[in-house]
C-alpha atoms as a PDB file:
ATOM      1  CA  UNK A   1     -67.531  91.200 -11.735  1.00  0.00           C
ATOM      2  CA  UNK A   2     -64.265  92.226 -10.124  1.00  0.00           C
ATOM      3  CA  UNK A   3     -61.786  91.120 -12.549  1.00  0.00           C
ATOM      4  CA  UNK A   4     -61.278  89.885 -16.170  1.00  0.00           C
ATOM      5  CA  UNK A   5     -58.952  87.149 -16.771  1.00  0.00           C
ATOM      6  CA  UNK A   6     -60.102  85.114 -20.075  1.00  0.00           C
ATOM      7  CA  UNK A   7     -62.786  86.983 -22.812  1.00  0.00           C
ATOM      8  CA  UNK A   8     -64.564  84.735 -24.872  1.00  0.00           C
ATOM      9  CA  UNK A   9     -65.330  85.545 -28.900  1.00  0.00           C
ATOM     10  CA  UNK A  10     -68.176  83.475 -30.371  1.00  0.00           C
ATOM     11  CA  UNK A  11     -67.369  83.450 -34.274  1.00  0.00           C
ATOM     12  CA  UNK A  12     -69.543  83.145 -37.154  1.00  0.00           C
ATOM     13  CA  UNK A  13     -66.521  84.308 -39.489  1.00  0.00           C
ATOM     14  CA  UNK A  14     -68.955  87.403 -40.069  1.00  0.00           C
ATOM     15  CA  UNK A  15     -67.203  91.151 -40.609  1.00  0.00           C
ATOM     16  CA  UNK A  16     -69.021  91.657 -36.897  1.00  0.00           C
ATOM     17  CA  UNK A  17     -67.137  89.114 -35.862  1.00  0.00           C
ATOM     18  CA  UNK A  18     -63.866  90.388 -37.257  1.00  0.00           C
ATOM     19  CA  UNK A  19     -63.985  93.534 -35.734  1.00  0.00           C
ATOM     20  CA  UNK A  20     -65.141  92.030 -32.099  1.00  0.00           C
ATOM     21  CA  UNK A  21     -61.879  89.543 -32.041  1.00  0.00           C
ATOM     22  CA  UNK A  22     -59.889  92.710 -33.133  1.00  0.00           C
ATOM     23  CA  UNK A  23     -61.475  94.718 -30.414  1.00  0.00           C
ATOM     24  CA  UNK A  24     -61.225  91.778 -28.128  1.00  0.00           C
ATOM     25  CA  UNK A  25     -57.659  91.357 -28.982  1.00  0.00           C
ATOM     26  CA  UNK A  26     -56.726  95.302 -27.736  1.00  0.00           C
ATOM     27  CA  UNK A  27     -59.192  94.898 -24.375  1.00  0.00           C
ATOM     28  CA  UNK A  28     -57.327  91.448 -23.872  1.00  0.00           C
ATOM     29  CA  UNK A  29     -53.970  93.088 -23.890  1.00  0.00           C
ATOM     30  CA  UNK A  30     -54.599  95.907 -21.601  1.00  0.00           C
ATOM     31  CA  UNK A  31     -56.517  93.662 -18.938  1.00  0.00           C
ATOM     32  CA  UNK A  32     -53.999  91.063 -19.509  1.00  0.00           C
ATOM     33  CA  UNK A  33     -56.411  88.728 -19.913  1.00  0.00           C
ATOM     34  CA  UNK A  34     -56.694  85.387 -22.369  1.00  0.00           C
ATOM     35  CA  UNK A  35     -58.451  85.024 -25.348  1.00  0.00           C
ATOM     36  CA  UNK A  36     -60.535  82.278 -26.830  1.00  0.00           C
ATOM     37  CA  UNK A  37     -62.513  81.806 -29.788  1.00  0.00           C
ATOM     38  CA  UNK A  38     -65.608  79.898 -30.821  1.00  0.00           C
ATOM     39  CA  UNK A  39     -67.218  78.150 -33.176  1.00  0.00           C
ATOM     40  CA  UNK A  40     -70.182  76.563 -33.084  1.00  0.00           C
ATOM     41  CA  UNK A  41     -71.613  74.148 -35.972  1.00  0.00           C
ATOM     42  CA  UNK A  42     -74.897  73.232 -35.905  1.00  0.00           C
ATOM     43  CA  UNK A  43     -75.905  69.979 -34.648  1.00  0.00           C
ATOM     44  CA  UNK A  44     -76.111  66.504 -36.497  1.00  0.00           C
ATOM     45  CA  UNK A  45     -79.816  65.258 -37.144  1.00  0.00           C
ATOM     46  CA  UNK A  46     -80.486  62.337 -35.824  1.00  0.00           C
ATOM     47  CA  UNK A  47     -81.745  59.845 -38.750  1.00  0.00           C
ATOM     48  CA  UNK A  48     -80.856  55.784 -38.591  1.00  0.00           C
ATOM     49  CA  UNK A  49     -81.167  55.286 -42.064  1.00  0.00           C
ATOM     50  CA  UNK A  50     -78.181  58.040 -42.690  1.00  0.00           C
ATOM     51  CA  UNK A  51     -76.145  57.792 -39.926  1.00  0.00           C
ATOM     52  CA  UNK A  52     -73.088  56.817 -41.797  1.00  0.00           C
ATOM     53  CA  UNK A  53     -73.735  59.986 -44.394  1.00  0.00           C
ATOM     54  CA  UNK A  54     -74.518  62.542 -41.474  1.00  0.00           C
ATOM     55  CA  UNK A  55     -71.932  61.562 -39.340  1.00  0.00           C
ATOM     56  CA  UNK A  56     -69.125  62.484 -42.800  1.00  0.00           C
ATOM     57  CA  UNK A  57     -71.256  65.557 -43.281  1.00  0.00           C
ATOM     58  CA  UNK A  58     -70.539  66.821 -39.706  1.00  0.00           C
ATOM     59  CA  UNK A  59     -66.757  65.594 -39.727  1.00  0.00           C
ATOM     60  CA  UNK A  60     -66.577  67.665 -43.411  1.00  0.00           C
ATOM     61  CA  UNK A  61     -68.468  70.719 -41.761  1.00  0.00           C
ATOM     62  CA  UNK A  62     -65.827  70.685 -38.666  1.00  0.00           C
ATOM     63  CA  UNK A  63     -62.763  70.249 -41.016  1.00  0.00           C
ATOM     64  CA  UNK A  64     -63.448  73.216 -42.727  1.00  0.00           C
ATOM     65  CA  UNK A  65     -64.925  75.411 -39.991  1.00  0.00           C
ATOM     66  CA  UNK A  66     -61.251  74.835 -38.514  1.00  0.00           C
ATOM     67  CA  UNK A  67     -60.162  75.901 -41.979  1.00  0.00           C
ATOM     68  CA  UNK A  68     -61.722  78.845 -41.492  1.00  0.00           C
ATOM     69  CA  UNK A  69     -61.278  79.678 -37.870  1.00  0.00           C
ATOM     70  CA  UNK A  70     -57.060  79.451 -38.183  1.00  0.00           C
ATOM     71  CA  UNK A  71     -57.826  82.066 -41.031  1.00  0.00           C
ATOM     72  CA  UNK A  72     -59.818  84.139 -39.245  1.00  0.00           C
ATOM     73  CA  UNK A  73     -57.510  83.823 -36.272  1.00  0.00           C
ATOM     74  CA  UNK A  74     -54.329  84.529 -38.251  1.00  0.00           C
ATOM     75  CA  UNK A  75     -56.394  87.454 -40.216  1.00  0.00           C
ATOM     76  CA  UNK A  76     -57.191  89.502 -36.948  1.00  0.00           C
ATOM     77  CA  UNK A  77     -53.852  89.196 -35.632  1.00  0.00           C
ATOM     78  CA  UNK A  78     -52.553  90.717 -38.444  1.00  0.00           C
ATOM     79  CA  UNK A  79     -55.132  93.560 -38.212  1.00  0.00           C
ATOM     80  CA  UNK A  80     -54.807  94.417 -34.520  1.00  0.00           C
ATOM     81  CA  UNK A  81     -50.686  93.510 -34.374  1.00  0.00           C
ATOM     82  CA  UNK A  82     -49.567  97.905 -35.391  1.00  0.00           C
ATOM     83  CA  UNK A  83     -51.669  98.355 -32.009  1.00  0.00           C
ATOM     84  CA  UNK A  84     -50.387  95.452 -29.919  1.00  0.00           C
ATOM     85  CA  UNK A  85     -47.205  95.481 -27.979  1.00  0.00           C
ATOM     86  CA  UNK A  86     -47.645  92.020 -27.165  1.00  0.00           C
ATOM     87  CA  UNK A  87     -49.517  89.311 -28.533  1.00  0.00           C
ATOM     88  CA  UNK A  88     -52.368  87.698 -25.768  1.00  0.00           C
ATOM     89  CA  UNK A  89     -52.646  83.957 -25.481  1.00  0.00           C
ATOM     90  CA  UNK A  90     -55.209  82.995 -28.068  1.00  0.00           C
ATOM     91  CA  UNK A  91     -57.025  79.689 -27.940  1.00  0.00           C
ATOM     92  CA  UNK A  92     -59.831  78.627 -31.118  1.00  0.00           C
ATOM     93  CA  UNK A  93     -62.463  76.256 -30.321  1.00  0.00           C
ATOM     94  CA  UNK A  94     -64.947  74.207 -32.676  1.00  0.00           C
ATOM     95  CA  UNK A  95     -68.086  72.788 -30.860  1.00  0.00           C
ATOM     96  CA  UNK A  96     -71.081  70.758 -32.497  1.00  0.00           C
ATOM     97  CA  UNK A  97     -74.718  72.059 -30.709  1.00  0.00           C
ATOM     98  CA  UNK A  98     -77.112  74.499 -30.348  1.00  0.00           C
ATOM     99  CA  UNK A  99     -75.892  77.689 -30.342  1.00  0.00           C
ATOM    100  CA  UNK A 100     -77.198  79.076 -27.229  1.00  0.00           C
ATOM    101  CA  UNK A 101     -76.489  76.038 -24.911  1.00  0.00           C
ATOM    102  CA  UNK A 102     -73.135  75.861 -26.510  1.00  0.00           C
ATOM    103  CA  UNK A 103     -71.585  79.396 -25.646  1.00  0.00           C
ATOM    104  CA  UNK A 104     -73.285  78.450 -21.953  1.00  0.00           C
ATOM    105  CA  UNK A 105     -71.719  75.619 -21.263  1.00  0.00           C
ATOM    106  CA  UNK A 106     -68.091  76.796 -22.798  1.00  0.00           C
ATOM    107  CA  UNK A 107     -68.054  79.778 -20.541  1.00  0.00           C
ATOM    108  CA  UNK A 108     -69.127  77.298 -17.765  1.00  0.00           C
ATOM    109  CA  UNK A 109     -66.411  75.124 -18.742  1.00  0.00           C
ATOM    110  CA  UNK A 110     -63.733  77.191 -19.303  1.00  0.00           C
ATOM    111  CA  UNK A 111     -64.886  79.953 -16.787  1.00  0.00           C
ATOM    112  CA  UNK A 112     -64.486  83.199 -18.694  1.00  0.00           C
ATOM    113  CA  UNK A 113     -65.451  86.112 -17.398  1.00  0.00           C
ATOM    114  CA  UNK A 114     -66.766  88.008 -20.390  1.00  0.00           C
ATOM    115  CA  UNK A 115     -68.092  87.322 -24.026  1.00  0.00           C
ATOM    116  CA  UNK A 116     -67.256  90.110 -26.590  1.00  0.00           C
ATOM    117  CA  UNK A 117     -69.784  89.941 -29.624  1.00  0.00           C
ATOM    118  CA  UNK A 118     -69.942  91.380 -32.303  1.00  0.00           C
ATOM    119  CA  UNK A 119     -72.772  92.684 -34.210  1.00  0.00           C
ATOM    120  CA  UNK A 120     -74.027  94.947 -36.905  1.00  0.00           C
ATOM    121  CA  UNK A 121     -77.237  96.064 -35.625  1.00  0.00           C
ATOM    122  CA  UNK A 122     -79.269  94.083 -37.406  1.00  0.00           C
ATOM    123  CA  UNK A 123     -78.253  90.561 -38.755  1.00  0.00           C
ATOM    124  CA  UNK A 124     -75.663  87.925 -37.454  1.00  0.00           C
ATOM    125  CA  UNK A 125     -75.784  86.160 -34.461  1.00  0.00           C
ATOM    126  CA  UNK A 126     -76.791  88.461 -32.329  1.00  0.00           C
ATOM    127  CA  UNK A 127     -80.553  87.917 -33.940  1.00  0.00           C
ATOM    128  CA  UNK A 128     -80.081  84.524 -33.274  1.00  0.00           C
ATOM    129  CA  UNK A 129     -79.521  84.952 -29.987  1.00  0.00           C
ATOM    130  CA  UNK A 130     -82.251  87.499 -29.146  1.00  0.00           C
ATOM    131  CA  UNK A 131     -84.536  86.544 -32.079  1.00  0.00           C
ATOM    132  CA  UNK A 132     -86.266  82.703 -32.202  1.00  0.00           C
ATOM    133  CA  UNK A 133     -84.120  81.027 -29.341  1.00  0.00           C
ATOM    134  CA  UNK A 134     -86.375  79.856 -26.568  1.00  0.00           C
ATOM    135  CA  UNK A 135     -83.492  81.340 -24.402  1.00  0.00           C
ATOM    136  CA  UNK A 136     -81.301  84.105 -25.307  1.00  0.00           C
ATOM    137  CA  UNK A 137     -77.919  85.060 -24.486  1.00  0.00           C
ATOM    138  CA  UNK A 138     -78.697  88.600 -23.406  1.00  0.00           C
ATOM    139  CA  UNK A 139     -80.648  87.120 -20.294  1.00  0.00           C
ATOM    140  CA  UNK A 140     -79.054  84.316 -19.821  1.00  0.00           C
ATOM    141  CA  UNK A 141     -75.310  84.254 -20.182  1.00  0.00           C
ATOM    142  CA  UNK A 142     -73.547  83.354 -17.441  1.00  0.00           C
ATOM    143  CA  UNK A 143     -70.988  86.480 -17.103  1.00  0.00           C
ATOM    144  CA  UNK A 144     -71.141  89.946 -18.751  1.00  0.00           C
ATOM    145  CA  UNK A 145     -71.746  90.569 -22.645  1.00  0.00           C
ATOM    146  CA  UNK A 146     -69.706  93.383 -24.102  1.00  0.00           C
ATOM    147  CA  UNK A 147     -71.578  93.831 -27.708  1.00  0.00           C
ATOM    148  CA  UNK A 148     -69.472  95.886 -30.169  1.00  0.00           C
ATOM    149  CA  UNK A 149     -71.081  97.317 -33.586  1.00  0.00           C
ATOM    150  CA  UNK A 150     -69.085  95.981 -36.681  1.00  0.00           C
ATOM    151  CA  UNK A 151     -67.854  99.744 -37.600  1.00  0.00           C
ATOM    152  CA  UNK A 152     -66.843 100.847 -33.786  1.00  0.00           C
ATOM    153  CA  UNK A 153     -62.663 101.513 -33.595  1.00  0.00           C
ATOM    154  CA  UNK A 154     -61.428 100.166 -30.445  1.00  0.00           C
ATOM    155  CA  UNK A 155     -61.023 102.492 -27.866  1.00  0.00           C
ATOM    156  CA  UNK A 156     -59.997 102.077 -24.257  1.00  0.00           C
ATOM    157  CA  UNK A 157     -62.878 102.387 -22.017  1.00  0.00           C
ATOM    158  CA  UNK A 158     -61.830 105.696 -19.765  1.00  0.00           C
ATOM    159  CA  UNK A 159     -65.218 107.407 -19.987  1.00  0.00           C
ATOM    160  CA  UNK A 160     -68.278 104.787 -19.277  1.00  0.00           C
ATOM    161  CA  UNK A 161     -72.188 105.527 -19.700  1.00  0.00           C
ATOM    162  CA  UNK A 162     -74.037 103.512 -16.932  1.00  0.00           C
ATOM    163  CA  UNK A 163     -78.115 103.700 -17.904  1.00  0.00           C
ATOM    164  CA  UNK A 164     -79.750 103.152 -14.474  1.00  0.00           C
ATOM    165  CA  UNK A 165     -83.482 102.611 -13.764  1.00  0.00           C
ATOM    166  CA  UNK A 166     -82.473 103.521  -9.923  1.00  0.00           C
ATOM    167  CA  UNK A 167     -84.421 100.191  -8.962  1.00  0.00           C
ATOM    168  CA  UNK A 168     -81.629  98.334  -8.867  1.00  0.00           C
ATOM    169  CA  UNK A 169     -80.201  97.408  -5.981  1.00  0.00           C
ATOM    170  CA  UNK A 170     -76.769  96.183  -8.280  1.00  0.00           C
ATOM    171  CA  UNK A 171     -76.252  99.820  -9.216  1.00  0.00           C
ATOM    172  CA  UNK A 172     -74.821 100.310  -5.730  1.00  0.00           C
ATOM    173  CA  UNK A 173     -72.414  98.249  -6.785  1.00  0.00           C
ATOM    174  CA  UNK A 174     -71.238  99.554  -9.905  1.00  0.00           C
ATOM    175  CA  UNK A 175     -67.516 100.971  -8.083  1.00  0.00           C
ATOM    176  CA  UNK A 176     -66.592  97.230  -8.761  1.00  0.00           C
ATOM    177  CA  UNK A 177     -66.291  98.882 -12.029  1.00  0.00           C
ATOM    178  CA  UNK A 178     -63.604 101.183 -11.840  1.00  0.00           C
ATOM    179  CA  UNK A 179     -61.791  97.751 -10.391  1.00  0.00           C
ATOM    180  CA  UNK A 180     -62.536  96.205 -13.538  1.00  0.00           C
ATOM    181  CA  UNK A 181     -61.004  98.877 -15.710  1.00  0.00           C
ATOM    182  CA  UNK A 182     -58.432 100.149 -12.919  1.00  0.00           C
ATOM    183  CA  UNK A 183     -55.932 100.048 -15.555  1.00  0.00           C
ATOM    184  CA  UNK A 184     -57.849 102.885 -18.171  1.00  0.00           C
ATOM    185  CA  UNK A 185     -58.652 105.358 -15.086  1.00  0.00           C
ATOM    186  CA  UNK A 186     -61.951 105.453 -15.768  1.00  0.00           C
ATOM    187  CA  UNK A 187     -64.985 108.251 -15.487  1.00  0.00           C
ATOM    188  CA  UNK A 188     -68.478 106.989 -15.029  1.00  0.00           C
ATOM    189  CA  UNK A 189     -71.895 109.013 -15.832  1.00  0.00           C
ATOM    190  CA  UNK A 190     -74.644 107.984 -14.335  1.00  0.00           C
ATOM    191  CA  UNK A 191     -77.721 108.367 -16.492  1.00  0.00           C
ATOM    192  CA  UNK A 192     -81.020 107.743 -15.827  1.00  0.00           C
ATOM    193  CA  UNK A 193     -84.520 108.286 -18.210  1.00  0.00           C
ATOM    194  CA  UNK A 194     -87.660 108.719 -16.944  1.00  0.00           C
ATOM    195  CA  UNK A 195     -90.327 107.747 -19.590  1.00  0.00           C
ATOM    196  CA  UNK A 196     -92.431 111.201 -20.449  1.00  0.00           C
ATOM    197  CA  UNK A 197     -95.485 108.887 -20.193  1.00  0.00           C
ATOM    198  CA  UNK A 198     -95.010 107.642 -17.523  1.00  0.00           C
ATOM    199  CA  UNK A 199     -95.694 109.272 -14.058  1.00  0.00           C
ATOM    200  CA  UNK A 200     -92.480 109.871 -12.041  1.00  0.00           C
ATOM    201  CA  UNK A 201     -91.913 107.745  -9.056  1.00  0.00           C
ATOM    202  CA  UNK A 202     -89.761 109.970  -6.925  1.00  0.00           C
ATOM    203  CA  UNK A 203     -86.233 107.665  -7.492  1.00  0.00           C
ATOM    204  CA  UNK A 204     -83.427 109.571  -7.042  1.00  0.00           C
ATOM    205  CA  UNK A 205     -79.650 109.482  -7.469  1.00  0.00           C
ATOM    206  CA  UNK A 206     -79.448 110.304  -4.000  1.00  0.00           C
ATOM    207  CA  UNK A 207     -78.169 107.134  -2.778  1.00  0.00           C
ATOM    208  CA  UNK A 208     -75.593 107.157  -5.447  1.00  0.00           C
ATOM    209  CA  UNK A 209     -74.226 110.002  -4.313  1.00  0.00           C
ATOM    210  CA  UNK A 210     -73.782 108.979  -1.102  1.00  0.00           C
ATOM    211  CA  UNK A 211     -71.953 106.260  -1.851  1.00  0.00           C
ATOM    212  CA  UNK A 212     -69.235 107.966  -3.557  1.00  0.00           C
ATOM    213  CA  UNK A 213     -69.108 110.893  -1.372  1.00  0.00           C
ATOM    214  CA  UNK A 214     -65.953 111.791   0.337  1.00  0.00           C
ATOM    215  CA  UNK A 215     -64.209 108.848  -1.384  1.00  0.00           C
ATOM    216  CA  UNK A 216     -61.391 109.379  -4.046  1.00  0.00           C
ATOM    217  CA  UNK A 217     -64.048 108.541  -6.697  1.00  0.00           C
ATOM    218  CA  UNK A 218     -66.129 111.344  -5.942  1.00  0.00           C
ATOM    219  CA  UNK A 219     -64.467 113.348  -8.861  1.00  0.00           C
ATOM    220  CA  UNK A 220     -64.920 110.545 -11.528  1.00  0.00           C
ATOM    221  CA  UNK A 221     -68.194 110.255 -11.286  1.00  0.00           C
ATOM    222  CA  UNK A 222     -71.383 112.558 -12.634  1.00  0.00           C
ATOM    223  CA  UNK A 223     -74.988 112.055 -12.421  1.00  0.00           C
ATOM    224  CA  UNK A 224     -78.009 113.143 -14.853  1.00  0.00           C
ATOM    225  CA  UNK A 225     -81.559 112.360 -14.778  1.00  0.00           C
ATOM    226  CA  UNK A 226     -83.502 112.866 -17.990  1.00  0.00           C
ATOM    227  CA  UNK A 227     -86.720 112.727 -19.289  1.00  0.00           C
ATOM    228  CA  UNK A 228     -87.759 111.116 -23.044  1.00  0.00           C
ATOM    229  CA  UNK A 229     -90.210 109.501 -24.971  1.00  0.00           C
ATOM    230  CA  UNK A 230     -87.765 106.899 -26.460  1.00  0.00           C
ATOM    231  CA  UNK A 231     -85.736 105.782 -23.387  1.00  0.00           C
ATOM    232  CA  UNK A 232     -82.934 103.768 -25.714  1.00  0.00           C
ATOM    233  CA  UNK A 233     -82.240 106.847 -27.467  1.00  0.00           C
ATOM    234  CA  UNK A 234     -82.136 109.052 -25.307  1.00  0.00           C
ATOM    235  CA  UNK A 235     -79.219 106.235 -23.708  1.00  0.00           C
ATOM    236  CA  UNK A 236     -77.256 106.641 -26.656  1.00  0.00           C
ATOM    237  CA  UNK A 237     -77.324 110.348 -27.623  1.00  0.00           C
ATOM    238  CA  UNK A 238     -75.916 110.925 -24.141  1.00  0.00           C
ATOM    239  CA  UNK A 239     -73.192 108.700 -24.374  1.00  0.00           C
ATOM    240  CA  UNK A 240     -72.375 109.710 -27.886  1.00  0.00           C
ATOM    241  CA  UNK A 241     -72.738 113.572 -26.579  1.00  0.00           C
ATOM    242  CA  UNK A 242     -70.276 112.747 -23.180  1.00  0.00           C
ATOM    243  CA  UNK A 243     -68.071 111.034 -25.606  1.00  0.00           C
ATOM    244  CA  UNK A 244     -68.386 107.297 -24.032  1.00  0.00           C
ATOM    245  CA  UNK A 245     -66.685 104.394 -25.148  1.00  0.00           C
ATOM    246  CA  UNK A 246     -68.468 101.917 -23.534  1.00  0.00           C
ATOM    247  CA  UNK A 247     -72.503 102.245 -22.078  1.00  0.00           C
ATOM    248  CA  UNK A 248     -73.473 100.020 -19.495  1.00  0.00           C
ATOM    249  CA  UNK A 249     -76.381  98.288 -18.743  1.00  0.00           C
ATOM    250  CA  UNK A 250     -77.810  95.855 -16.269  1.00  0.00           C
ATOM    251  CA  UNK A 251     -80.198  92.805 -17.486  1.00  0.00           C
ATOM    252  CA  UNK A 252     -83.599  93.481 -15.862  1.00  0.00           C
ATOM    253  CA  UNK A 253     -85.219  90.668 -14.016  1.00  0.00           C
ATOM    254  CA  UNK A 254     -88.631  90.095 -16.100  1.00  0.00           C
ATOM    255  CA  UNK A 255     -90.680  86.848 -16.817  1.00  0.00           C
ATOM    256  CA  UNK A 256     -89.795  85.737 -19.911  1.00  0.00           C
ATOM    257  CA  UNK A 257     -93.768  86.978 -21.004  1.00  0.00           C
ATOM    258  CA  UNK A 258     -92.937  90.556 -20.654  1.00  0.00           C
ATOM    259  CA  UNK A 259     -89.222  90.196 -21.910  1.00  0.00           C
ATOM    260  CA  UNK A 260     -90.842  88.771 -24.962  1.00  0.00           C
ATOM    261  CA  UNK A 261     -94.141  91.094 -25.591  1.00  0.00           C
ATOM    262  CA  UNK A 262     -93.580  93.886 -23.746  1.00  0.00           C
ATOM    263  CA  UNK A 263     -89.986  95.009 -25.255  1.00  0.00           C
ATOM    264  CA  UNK A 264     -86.499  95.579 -23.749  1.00  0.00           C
ATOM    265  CA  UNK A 265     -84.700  98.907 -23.532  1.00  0.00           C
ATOM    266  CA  UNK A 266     -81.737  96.723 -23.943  1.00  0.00           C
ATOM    267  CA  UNK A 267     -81.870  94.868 -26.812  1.00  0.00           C
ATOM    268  CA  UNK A 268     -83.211  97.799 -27.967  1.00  0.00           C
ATOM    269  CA  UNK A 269     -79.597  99.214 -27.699  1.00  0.00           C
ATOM    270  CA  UNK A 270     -78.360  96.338 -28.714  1.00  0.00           C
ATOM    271  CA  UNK A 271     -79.759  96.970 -31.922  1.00  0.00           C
ATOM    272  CA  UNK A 272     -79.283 100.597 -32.327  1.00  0.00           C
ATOM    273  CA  UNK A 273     -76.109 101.684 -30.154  1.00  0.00           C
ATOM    274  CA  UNK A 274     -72.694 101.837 -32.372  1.00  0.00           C
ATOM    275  CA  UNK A 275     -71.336 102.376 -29.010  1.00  0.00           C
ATOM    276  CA  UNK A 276     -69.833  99.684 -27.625  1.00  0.00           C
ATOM    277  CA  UNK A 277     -72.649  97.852 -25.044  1.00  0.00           C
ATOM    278  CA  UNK A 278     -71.538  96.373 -21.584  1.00  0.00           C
ATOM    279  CA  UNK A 279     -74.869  93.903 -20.632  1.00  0.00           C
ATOM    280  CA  UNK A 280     -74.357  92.882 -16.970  1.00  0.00           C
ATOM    281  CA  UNK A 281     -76.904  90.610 -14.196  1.00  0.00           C
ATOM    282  CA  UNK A 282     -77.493  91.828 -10.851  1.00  0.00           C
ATOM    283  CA  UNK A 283     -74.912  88.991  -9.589  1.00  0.00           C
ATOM    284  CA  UNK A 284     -72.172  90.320 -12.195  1.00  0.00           C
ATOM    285  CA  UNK A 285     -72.302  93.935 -10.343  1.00  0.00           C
ATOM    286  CA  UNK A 286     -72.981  92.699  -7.053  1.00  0.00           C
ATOM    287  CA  UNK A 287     -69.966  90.691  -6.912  1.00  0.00           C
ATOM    288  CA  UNK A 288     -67.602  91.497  -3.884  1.00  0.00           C
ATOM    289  CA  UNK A 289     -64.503  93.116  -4.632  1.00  0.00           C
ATOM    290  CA  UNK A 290     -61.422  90.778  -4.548  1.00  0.00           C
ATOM    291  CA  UNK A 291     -59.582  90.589  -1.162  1.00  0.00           C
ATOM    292  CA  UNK A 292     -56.470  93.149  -1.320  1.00  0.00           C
ATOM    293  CA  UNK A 293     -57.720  95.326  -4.923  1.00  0.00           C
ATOM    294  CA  UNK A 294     -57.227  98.930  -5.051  1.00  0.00           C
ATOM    295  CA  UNK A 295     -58.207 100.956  -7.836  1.00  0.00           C
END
């Protein structure tokens, strides 16, 4: 991930939703980046004997999901607008599917680099999407997930929480960040938790360090290694005691087995972190930096 050009907002017309297009609005003007919106209404079932009757139902459920979306469109310009000094290109988009495959194939489609969702801990589409799906969004999605609570303000991302396991490799990587959010000058703190039950394996930020030595990032950057029984938490008080806007996070590579039984420190903070939550792959951080970018 080196730049951000278009941000997608899937919309289920939720208050979660509200506030992500509202928040997506303010990152989309900064980055000067497009917007689009998108609705997704669930798929016709397939029954000869009704076809005529289903097929109205779905043309009646579109018509009025449109209804709804230039509303909802018109309602969070309107709430972001004292803030803006310039309106970004908004596009709204109604699609008939599942929801998972859906929000895939759009950002395949349309190539956006980033999906802003909203959420409110608990409900909403997030639980869809990491709840009964066969295949979520949070391991899945085909660029970086930026998940913002329903109550979190906008703020621009200048101090950034990046949870490391020091395992991954993409972590060396993670200056492509301060490309990505050249324009808010940002700090990043390196955090990682060691599990209190969990013998320690000797990783070290040492090869962090290195990285950024003698460079002029060397004075944005700050590293802490802590130790905690409840390794999500321990994530999130940090970032809310440093004052973070935005934590970061990368997806970890697990059979879908142990994602499912075996529990995720991120959609743990998914669910718990008002924080704003940036969910990358190892291919969004390891991304090389665009020909010719400074910071």
């Amino acid at each position: 991930m080196n730049f951000i050009r278009s941000i997608l907002v899937p919309v289920d017309f939720s208050p979660a939703a509200r506030n992500a297009y509202v928040y997506a609005l303010r990152l989309a003007e900064e980055l000067r980046a497009e917007l689009q919106l998108l609705h997704v209404v669930p798929p016709n079932v397939d029954n000869p004997g009704y076809g005529t009757f289903t097929g109205a139902v779905s043309t009646l459920m579109r018509e009025k999901a449109r209804t709804r979306m230039n509303e909802f469109q018109r309602e969070g310009l309107r709430r972001a607008s004292p803030e803006l000094r310039g309106i970004p290109s908004v596009d709204a988009f109604i699609r008939e599917g599942d929801l998972n495959t859906t929000v895939r194939q759009h950002v395949n489609r349309e190539d956006n680099h980033l999906i802003v969702a909203g959420t409110d801990g608990s409900s909403g589409w997030w639980r869809d999407l990491t709840g009964t799906n066969a295949s979520s969004l949070i391991h899945h999605a085909p660029c970086p997930v930026l998940v913002v609570h329903r109550k979190w303000a906008y703020h621009p991302p200048r101090a950034l929480c990046y949870a490391t396991d020091l395992q991954d490799t993409g972590t060396l990587w993670a200056d492509n960040l301060f490309r990505v959010f050249a324009t808010f000058g940002p700090v990043i703190h390196f955090v990682h938790v060691q599990d209190k039950n969990t013998p320690d394996v000797g990783y070290s930020f040492d090869v962090l360090r290195k990285l950024f030595r003698g460079s002029d990032l060397a004075q944005r950057v700050t590293f802490t290694h802590l130790t905690a029984d409840d390794i999500s938490r321990s994530i999130l008080d940090f970032a809310t005691k440093r004052g973070c806007d935005l934590i970061v996070m990368t997806r970890p590579r697990k059979p879908w087995l142990q994602r499912t039984f075996g529990g995720s420190n991120t959609r743990e903070a998914v669910l718990h972190s008002i924080v704003p939550l940036l969910i990358l792959s190892p291919q969004d951080v390891t991304a090389r930096p665009i020909r010719g970018a400074s910071v």
